[in-house]
C-alpha atoms as a PDB file:
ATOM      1  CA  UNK A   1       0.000   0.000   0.000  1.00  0.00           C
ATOM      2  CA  UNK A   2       2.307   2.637   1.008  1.00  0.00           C
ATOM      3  CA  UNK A   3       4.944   2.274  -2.100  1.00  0.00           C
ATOM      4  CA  UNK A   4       1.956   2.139  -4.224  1.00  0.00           C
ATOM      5  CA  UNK A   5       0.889   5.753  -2.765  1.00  0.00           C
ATOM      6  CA  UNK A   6       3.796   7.464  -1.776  1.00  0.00           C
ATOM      7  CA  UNK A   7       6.433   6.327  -4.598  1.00  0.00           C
ATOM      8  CA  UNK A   8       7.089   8.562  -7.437  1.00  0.00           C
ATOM      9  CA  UNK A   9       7.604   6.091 -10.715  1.00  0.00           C
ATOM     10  CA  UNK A  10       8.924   3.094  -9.049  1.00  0.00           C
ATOM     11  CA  UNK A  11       5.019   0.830  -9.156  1.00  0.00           C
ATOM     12  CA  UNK A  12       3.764   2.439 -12.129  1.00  0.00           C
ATOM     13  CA  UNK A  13       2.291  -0.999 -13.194  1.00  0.00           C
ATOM     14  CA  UNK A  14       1.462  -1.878  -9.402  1.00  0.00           C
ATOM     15  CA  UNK A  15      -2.608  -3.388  -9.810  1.00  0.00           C
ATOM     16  CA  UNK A  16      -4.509  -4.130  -6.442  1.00  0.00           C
ATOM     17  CA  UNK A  17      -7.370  -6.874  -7.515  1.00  0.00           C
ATOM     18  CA  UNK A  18     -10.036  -5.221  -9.660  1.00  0.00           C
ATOM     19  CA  UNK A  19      -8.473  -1.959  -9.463  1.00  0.00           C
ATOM     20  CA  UNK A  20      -6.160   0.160 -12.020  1.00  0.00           C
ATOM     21  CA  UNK A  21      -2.295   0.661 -12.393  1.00  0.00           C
ATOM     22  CA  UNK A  22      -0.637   4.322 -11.375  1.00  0.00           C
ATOM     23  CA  UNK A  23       0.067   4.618 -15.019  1.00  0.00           C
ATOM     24  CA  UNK A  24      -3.572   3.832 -16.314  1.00  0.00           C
ATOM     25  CA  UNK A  25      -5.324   6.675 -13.319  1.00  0.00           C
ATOM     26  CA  UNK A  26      -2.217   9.157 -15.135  1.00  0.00           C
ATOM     27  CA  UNK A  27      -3.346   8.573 -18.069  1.00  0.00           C
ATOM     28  CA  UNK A  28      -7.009   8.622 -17.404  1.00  0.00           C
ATOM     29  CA  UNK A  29      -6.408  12.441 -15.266  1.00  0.00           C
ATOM     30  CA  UNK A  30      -4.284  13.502 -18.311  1.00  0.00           C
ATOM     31  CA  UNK A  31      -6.993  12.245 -20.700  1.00  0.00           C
ATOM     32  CA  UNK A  32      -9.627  14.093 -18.673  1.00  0.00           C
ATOM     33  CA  UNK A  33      -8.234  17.200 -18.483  1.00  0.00           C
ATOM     34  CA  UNK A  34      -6.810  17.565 -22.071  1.00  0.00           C
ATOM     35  CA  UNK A  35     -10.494  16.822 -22.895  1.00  0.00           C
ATOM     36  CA  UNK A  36     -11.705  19.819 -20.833  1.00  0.00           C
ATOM     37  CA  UNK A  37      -9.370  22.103 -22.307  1.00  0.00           C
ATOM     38  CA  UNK A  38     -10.234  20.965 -25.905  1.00  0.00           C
ATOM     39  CA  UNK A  39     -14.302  21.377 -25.245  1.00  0.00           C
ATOM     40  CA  UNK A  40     -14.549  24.818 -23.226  1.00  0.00           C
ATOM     41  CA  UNK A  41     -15.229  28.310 -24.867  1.00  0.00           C
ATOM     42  CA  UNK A  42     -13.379  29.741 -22.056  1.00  0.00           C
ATOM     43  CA  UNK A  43      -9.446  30.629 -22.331  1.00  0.00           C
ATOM     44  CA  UNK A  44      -8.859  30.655 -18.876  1.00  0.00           C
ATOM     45  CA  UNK A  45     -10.530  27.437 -16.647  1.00  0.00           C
ATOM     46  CA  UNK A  46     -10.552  26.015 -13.210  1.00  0.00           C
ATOM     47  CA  UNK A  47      -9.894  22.625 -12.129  1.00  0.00           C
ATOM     48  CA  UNK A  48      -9.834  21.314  -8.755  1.00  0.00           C
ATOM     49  CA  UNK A  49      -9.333  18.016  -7.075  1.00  0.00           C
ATOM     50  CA  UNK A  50      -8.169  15.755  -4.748  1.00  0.00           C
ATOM     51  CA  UNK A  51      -4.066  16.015  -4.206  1.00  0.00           C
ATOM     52  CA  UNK A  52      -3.472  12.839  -5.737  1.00  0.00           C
ATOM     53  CA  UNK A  53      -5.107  13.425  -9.043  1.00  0.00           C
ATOM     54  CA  UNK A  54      -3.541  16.820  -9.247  1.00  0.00           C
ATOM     55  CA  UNK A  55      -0.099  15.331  -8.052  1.00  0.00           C
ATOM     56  CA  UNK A  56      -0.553  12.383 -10.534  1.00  0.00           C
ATOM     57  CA  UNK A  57      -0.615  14.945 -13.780  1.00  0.00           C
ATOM     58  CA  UNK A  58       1.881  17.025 -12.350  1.00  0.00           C
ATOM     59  CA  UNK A  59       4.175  13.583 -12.508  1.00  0.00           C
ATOM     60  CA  UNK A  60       2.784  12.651 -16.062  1.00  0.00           C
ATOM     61  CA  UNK A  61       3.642  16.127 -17.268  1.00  0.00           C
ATOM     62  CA  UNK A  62       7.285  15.499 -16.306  1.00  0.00           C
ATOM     63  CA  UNK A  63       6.886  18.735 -14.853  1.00  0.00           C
ATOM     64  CA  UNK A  64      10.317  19.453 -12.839  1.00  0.00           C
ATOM     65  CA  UNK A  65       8.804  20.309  -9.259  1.00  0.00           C
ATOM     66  CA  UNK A  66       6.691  16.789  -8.884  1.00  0.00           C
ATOM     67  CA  UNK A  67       6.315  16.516  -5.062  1.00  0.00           C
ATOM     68  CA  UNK A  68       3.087  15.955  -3.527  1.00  0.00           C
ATOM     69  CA  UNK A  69       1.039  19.458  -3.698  1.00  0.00           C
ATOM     70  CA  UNK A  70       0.323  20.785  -0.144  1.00  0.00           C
ATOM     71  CA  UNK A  71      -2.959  21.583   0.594  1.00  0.00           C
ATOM     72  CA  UNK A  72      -5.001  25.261  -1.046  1.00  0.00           C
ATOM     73  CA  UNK A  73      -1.209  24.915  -3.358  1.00  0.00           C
ATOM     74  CA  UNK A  74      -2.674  25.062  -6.826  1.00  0.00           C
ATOM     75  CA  UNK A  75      -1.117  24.864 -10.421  1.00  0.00           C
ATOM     76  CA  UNK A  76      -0.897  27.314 -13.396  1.00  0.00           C
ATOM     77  CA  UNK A  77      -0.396  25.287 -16.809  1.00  0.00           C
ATOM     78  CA  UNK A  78      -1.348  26.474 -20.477  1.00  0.00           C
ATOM     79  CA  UNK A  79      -3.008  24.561 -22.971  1.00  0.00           C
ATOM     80  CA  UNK A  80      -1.360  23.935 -26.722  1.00  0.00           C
ATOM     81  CA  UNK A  81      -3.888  22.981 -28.928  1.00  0.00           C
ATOM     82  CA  UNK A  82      -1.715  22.631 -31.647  1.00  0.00           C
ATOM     83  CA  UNK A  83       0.128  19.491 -30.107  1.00  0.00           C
ATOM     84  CA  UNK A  84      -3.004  19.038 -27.765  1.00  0.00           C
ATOM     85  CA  UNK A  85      -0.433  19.363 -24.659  1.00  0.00           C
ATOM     86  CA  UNK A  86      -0.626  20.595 -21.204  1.00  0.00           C
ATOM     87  CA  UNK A  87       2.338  22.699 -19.979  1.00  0.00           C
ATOM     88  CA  UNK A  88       3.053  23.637 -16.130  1.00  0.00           C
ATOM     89  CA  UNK A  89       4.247  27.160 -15.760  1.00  0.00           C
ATOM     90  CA  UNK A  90       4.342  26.910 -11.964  1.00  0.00           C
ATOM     91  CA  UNK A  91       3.146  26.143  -8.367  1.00  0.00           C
ATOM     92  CA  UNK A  92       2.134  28.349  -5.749  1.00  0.00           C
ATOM     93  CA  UNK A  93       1.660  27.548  -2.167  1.00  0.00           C
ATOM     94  CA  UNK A  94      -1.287  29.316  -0.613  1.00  0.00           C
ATOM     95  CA  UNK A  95      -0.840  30.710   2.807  1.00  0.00           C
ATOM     96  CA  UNK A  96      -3.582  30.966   4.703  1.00  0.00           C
END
């Protein structure tokens, strides 16, 4: 349990009975995501969601800074629709 959950790349392939791999919920977030940056009218959205998920995509994005996000932190990331890719820009930490 805990190297499934608190291991960076190391049991991507890990599968508890009747459940999915690391890499299959990455690519499912990524999937979900990219699809709700293709399908809005909006140019500027808001996602939000449990740490892991968000954590998760920051790790499939290869984005440099891929610790576990601290609670309130968020991300800012830009959509290409040209190569249909989501970039990180950065993390802040909200202090509250």
């Amino acid at each position: 349990y805990n190297k499934f959950y608190h291991s960076k790349d190391g049991l991507l392939d890990f599968r508890f009975p009747d459940g999915e791999t690391k890499r299959e919920a990455r690519n499912r977030i990524c999937d979900c995501i990219i699809d709700i940056c293709k399908n809005t009218p909006y140019n500027t959205i808001g996602i939000s969601s449990h740490g892991f998920v968000l954590t998760e995509f920051t790790r499939a994005t290869n984005y440099k800074d891929d610790d576990s996000l601290k609670n309130c932190e968020y991300l800012e990331a830009e959509f290409d629709s040209n190569t249909q890719k989501i970039k990180i820009l950065k993390r802040v930490e909200c202090n509250i």
